[in-house]
N, C-alpha and C. Protein backbone atom coordinates (compact mmCIF):
# COMPACT_ATOMS: atom_id res chain seq x y z
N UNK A 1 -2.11 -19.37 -4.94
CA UNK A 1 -2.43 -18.13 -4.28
C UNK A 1 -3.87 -17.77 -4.61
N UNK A 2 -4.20 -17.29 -3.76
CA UNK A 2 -5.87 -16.82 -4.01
C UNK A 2 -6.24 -15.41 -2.95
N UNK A 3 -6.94 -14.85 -3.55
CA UNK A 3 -7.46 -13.35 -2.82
C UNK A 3 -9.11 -13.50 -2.42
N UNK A 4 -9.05 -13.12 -1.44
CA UNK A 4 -10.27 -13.19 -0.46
C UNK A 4 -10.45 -12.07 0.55
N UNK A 5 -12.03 -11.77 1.17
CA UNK A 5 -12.02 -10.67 1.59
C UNK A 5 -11.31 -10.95 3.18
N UNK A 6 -10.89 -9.73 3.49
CA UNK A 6 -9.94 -9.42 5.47
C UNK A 6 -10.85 -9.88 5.94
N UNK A 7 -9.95 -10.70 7.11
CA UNK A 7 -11.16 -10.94 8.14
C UNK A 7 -9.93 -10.72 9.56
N UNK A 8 -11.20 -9.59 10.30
CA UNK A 8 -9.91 -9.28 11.12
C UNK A 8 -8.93 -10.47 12.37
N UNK A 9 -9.37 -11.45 12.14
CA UNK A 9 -8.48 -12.34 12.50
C UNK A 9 -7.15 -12.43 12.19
N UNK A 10 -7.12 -11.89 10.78
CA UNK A 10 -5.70 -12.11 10.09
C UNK A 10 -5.22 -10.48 9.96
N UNK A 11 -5.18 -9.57 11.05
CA UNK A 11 -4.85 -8.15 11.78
C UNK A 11 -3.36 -8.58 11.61
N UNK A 12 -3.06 -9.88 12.37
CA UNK A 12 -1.51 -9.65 13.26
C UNK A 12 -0.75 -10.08 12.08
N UNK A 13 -1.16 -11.10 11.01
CA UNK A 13 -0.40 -10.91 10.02
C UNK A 13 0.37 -10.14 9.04
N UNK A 14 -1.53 -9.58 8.61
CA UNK A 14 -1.47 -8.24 7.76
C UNK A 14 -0.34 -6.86 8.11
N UNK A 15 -0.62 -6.94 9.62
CA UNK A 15 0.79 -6.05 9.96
C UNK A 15 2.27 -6.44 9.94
N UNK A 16 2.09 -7.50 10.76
CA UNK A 16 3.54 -8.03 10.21
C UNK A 16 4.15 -8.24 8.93
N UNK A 17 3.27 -9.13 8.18
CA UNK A 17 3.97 -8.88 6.90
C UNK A 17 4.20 -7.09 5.65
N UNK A 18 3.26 -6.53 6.34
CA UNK A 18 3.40 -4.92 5.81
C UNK A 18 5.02 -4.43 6.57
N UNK A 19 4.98 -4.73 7.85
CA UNK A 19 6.74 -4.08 8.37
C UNK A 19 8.06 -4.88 7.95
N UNK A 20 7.77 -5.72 7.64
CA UNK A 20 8.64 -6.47 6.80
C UNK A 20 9.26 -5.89 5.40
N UNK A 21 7.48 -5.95 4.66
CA UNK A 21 7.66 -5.63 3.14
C UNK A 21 8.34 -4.25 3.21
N UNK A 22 8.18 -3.04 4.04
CA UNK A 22 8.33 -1.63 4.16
C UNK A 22 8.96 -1.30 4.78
N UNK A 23 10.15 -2.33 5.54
CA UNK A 23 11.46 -2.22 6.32
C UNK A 23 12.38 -1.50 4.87
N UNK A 24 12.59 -1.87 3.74
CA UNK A 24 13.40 -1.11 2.88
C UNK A 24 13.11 -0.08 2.51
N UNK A 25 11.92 0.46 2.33
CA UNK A 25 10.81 1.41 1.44
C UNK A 25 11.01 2.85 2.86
N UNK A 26 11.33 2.39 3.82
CA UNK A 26 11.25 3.14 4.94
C UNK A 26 13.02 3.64 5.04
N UNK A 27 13.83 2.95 4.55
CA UNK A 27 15.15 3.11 4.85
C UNK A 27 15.50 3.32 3.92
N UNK A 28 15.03 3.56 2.50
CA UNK A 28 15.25 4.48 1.42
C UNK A 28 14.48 5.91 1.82
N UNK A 29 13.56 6.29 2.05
CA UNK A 29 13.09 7.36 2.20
C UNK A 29 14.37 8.09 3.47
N UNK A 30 14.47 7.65 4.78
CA UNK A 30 15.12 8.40 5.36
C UNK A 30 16.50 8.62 4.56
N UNK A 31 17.17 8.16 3.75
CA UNK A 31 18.60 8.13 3.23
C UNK A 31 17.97 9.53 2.29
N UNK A 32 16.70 9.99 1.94
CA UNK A 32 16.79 11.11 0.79
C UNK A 32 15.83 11.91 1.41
N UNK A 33 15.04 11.42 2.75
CA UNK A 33 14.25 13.12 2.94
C UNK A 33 15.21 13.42 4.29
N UNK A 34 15.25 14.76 4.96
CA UNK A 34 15.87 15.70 5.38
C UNK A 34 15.93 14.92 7.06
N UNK A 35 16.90 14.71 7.56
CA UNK A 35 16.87 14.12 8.78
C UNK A 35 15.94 14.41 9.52
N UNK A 36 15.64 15.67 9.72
CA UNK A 36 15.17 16.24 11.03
C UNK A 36 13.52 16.49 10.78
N UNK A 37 13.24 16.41 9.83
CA UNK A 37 11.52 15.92 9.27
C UNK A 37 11.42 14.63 8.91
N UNK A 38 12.39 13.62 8.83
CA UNK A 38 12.01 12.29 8.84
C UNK A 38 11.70 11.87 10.30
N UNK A 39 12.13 12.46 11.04
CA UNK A 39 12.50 12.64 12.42
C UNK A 39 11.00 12.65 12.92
N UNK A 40 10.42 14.26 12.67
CA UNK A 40 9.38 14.75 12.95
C UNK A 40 7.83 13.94 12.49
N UNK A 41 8.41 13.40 11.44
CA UNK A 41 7.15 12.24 10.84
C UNK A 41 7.12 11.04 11.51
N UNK A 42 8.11 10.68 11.90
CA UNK A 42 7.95 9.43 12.75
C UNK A 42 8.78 9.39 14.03
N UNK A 43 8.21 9.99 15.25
CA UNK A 43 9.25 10.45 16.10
C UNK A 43 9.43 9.32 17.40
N UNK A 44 8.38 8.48 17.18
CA UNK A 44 8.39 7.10 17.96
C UNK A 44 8.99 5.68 16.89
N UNK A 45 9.30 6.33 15.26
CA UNK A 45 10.13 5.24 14.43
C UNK A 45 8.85 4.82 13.51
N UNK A 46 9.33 4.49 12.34
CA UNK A 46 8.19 4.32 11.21
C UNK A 46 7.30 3.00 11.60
N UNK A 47 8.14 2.27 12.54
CA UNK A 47 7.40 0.88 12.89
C UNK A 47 6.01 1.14 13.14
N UNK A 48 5.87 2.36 14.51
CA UNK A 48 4.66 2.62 14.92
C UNK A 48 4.07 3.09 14.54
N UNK A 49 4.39 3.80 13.33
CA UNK A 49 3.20 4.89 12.93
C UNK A 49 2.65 4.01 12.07
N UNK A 50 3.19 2.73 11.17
CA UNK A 50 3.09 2.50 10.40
C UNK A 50 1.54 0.97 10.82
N UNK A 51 2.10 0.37 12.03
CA UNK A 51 0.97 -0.27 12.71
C UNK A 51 -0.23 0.03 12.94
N UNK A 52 0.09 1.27 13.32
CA UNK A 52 -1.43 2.32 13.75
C UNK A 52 -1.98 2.11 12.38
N UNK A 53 -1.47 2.83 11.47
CA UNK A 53 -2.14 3.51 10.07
C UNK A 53 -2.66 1.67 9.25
N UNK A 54 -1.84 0.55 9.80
CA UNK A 54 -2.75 -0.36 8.84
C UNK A 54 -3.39 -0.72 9.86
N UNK A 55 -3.78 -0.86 11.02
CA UNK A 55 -5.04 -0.79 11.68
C UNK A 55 -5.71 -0.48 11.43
N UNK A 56 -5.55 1.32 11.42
CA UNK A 56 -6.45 2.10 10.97
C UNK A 56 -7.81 2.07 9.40
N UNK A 57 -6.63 1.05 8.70
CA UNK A 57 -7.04 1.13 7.04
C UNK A 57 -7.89 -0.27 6.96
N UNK A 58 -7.60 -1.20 8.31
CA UNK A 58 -7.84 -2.57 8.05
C UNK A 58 -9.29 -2.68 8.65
N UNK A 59 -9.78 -1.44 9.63
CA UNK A 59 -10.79 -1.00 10.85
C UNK A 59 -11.77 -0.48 9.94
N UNK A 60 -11.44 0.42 8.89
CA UNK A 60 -12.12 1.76 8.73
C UNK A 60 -13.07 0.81 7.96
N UNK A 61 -14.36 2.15 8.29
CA UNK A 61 -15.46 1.82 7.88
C UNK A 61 -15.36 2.63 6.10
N UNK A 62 -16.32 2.17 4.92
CA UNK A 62 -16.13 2.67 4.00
C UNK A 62 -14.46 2.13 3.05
N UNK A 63 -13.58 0.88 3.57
CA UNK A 63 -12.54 0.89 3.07
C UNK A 63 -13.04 -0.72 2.79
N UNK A 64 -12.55 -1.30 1.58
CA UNK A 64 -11.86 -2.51 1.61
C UNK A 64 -10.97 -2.97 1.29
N UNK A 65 -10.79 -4.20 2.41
CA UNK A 65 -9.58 -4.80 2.30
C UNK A 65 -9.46 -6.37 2.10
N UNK A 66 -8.31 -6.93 1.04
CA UNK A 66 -8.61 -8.22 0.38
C UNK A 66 -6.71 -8.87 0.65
N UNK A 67 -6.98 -10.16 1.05
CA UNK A 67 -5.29 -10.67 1.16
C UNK A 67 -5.49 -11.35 0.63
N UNK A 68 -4.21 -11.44 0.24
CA UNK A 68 -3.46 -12.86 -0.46
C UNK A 68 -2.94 -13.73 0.54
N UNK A 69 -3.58 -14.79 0.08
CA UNK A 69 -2.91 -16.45 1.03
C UNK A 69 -2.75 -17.42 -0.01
N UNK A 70 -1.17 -18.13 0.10
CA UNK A 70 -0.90 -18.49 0.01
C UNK A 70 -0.53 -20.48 1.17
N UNK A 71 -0.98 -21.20 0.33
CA UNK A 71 -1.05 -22.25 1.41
C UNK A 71 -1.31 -21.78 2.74
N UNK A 72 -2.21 -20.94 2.99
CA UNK A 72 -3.49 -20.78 3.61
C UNK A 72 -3.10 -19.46 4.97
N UNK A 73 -1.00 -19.17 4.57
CA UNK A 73 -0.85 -17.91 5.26
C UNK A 73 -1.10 -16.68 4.23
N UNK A 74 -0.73 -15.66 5.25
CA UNK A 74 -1.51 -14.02 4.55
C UNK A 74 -0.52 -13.53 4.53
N UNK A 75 -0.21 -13.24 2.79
CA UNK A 75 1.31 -12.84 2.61
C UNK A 75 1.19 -11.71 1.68
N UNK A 76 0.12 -11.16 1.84
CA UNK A 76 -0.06 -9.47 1.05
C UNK A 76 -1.71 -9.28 1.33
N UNK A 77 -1.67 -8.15 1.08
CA UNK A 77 -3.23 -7.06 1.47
C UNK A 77 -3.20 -6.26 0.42
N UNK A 78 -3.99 -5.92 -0.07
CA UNK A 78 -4.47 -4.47 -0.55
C UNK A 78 -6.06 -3.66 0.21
N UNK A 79 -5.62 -2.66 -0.03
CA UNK A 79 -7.21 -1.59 0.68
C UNK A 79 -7.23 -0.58 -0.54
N UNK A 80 -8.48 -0.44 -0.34
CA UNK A 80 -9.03 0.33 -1.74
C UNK A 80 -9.98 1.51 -0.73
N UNK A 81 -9.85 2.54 -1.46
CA UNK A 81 -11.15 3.48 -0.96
C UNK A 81 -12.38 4.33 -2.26
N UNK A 82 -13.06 4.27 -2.39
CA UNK A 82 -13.80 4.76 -3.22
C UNK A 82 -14.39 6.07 -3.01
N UNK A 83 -14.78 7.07 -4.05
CA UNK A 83 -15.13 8.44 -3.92
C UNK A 83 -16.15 8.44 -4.81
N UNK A 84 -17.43 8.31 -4.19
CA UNK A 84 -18.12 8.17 -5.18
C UNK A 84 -18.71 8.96 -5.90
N UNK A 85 -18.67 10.33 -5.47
CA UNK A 85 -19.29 11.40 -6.11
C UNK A 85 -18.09 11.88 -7.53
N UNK A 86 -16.68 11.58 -7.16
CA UNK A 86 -15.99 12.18 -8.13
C UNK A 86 -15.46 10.49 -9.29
N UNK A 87 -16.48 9.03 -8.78
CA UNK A 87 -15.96 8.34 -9.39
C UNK A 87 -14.56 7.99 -9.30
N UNK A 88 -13.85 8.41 -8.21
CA UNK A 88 -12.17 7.72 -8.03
C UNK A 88 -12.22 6.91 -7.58
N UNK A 89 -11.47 5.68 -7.63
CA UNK A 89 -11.03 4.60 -6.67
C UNK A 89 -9.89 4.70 -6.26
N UNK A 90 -9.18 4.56 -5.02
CA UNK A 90 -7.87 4.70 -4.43
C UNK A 90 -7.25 3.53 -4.03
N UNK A 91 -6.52 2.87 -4.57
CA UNK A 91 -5.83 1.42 -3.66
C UNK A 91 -4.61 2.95 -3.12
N UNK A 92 -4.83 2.90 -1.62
CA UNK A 92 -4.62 2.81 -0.40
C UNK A 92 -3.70 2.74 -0.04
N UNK A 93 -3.41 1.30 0.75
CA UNK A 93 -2.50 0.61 1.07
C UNK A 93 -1.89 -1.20 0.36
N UNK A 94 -1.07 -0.94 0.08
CA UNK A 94 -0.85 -2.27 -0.51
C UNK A 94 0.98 -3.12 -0.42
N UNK A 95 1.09 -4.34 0.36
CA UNK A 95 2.06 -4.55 0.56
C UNK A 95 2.19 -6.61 0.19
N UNK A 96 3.09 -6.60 -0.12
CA UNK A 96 3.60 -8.42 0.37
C UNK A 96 4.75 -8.60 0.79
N UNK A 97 4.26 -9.78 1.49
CA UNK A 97 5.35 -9.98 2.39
C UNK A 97 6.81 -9.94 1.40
N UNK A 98 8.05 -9.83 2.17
CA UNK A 98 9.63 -10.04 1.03
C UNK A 98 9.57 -11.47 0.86
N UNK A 99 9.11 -12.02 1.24
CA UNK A 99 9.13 -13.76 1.13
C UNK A 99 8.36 -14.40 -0.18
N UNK A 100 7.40 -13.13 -0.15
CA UNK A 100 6.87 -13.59 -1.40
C UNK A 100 6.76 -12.76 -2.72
N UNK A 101 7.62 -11.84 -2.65
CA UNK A 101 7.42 -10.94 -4.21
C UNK A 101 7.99 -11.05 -4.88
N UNK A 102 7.93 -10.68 -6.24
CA UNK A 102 8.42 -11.29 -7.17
C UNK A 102 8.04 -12.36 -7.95
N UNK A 103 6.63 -12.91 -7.05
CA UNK A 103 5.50 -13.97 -7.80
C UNK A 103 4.75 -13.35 -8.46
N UNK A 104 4.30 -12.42 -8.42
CA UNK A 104 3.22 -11.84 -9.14
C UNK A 104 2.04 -11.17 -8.25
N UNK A 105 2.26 -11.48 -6.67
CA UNK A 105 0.89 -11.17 -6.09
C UNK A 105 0.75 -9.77 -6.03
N UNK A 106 1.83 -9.16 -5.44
CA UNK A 106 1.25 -7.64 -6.12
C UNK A 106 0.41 -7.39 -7.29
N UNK A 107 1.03 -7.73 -7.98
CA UNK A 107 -0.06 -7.81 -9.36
C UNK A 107 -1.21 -7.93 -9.60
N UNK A 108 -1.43 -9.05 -8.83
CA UNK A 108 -2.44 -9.75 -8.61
C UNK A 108 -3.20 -9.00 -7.68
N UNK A 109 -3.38 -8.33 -6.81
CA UNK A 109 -3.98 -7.72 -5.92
C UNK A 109 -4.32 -6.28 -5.87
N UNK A 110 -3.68 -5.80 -6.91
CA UNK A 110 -3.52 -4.48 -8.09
C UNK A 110 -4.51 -4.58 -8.89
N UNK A 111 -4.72 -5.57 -9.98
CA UNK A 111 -5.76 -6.18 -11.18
C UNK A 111 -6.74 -6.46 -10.02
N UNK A 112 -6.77 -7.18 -9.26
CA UNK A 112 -8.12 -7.26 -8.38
C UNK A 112 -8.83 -6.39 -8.24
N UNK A 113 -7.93 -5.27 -7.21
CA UNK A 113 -8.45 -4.16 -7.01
C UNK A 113 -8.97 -3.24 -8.25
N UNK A 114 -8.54 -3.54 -9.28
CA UNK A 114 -9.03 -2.17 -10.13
C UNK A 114 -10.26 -3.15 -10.83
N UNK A 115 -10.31 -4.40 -11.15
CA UNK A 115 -11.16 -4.51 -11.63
C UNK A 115 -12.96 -4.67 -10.54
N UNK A 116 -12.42 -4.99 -9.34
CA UNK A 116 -13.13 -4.54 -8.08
C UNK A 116 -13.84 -3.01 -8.23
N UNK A 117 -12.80 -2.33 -8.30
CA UNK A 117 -13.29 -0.41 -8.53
C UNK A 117 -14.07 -0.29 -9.93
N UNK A 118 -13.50 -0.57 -11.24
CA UNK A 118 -14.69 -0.92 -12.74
C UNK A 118 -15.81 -1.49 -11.84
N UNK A 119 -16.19 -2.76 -11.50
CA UNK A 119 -17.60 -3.15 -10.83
C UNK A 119 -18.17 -2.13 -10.18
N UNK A 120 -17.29 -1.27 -9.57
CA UNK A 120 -18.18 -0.47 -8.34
C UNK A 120 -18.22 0.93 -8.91
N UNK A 121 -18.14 0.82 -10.21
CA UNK A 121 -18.78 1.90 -10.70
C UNK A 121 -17.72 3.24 -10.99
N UNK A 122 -16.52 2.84 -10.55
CA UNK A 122 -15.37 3.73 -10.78
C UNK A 122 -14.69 3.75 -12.24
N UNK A 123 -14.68 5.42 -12.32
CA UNK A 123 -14.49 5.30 -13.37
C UNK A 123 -12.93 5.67 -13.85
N UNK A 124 -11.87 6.08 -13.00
CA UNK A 124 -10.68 6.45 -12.60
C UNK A 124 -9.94 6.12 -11.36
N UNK A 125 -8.46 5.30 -11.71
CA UNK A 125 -8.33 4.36 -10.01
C UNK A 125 -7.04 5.40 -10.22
N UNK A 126 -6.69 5.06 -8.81
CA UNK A 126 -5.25 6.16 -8.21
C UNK A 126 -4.80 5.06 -7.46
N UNK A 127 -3.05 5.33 -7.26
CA UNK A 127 -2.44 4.73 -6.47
C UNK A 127 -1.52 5.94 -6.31
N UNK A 128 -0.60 6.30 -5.08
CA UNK A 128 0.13 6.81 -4.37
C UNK A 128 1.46 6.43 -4.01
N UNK A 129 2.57 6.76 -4.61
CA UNK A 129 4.05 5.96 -4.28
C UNK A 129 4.83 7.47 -3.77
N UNK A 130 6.01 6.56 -3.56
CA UNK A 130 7.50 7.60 -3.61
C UNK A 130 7.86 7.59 -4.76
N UNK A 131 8.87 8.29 -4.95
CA UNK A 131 9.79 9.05 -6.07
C UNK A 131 11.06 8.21 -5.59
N UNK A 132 11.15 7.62 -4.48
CA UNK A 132 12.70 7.38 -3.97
C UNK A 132 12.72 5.94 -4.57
N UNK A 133 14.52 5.27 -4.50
CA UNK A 133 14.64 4.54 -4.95
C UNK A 133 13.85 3.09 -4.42
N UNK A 134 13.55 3.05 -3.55
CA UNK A 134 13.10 2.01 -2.03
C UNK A 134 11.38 1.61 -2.78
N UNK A 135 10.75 2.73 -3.60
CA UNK A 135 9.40 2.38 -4.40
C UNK A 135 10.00 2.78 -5.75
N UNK A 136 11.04 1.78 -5.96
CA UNK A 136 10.92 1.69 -7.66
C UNK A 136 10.10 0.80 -8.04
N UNK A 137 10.51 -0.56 -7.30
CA UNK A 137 9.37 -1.73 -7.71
C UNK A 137 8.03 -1.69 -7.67
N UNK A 138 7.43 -0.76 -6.77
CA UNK A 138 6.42 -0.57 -6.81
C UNK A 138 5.91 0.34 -7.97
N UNK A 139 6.82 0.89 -8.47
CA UNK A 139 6.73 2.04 -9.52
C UNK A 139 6.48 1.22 -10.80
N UNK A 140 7.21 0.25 -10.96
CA UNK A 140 7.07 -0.12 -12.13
C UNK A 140 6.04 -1.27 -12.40
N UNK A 141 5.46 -1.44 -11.49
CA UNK A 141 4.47 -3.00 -11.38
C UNK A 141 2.99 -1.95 -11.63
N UNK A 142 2.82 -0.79 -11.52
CA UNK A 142 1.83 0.14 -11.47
C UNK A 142 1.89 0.73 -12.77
N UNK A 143 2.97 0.84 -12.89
CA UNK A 143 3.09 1.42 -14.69
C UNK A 143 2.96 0.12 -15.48
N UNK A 144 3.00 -1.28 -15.36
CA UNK A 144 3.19 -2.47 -16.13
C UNK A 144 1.94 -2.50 -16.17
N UNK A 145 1.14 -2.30 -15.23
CA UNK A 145 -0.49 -2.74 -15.04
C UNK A 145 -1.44 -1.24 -15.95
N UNK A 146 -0.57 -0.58 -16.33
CA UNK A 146 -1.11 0.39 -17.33
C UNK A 146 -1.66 1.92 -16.57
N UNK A 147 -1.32 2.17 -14.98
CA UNK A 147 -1.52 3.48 -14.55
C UNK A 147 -0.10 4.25 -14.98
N UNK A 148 -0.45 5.97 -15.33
CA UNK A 148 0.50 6.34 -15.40
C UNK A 148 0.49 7.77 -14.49
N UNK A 149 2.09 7.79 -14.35
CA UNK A 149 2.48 9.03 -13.70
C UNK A 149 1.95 10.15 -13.67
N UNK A 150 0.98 10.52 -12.47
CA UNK A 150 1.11 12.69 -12.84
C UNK A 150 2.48 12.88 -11.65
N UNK A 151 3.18 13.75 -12.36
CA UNK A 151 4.55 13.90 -12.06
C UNK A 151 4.22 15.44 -10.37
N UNK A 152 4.08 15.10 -9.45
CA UNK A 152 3.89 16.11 -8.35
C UNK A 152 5.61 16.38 -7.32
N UNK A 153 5.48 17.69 -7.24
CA UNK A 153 6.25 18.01 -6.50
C UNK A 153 6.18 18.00 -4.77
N UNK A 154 6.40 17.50 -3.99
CA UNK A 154 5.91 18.01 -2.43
C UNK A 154 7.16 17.93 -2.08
N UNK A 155 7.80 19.59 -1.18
CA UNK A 155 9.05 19.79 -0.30
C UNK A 155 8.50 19.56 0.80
N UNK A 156 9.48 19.20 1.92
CA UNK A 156 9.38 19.51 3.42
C UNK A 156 10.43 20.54 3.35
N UNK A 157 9.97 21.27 4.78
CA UNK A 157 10.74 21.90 5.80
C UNK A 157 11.01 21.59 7.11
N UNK A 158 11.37 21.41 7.71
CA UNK A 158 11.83 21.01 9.18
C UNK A 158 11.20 22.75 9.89
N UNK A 159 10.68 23.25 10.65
CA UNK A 159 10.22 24.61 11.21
C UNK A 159 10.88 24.48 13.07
């Protein structure tokens, strides 16, 4: 396995293997947030919103993005965003394919990224999960790699 920078050639992968990896992560969240605002968040289905938004992350200017290939397919991404005035680094978005986790490339693309953000001058990295059961694994591969929890509350309401 080896990590190298996106090249948008490898778009149709990067998405596919993200709806794959986030087919469970998506069907744990609706089982614990409120029908009718899971509803309202994705009212054309998490598939699409979820295409748009790694387009969006894979496009944007100011973001990078690095995959993992394996025998020479693209079987995870990470995107990082940087803040440079407050020194944060943000990994973003970050997924592998189900075919391949449990090797380590998350990991691997986690340690990339942060030691990527140290080079670039960051002096504090963030990552962003659920609370639900569907991002435990992700929970704990982020705490193994030595980030820890600020514990936040966010309710919905359905209006």
């Amino acid at each position: 396995m080896r990590i190298e920078p996106y090249d948008p050639s490898q778009l149709d992968a990067v998405k596919s293997l993200s709806l794959r990896a986030w087919a469970s992560v998506f069907d744990s969240i609706e089982k614990v947030m409120d029908s009718d605002v899971y509803r309202s968040f994705y009212p054309d289905g998490w598939r699409v919103s979820q295409l748009r938004a790694v387009e969006q992350v894979c496009t944007a200017e100011g973001t990078k993005v690095w995959v993992a290939l394996d025998s020479g397919l693209t079987v995870g991404f990470v995107a990082v965003k940087l803040d440079l005035e407050s020194s944060l680094g943000e990994i973003y978005m970050i997924a592998v394919d189900p075919d391949y986790q449990r090797r380590g490339i998350g990991t691997a693309l986690i340690e990339f990224a942060l030691d990527w953000m140290k080079v670039a001058g960051m002096s504090v990295a963030m990552v962003e999960t659920g609370g639900d059961p569907g991002h435990t694994p992700a929970r704990c591969t982020y705490e193994k790699l030595g980030l820890r929890l600020f514990p936040v509350a966010r309710y919905f309401k359905k209006l």
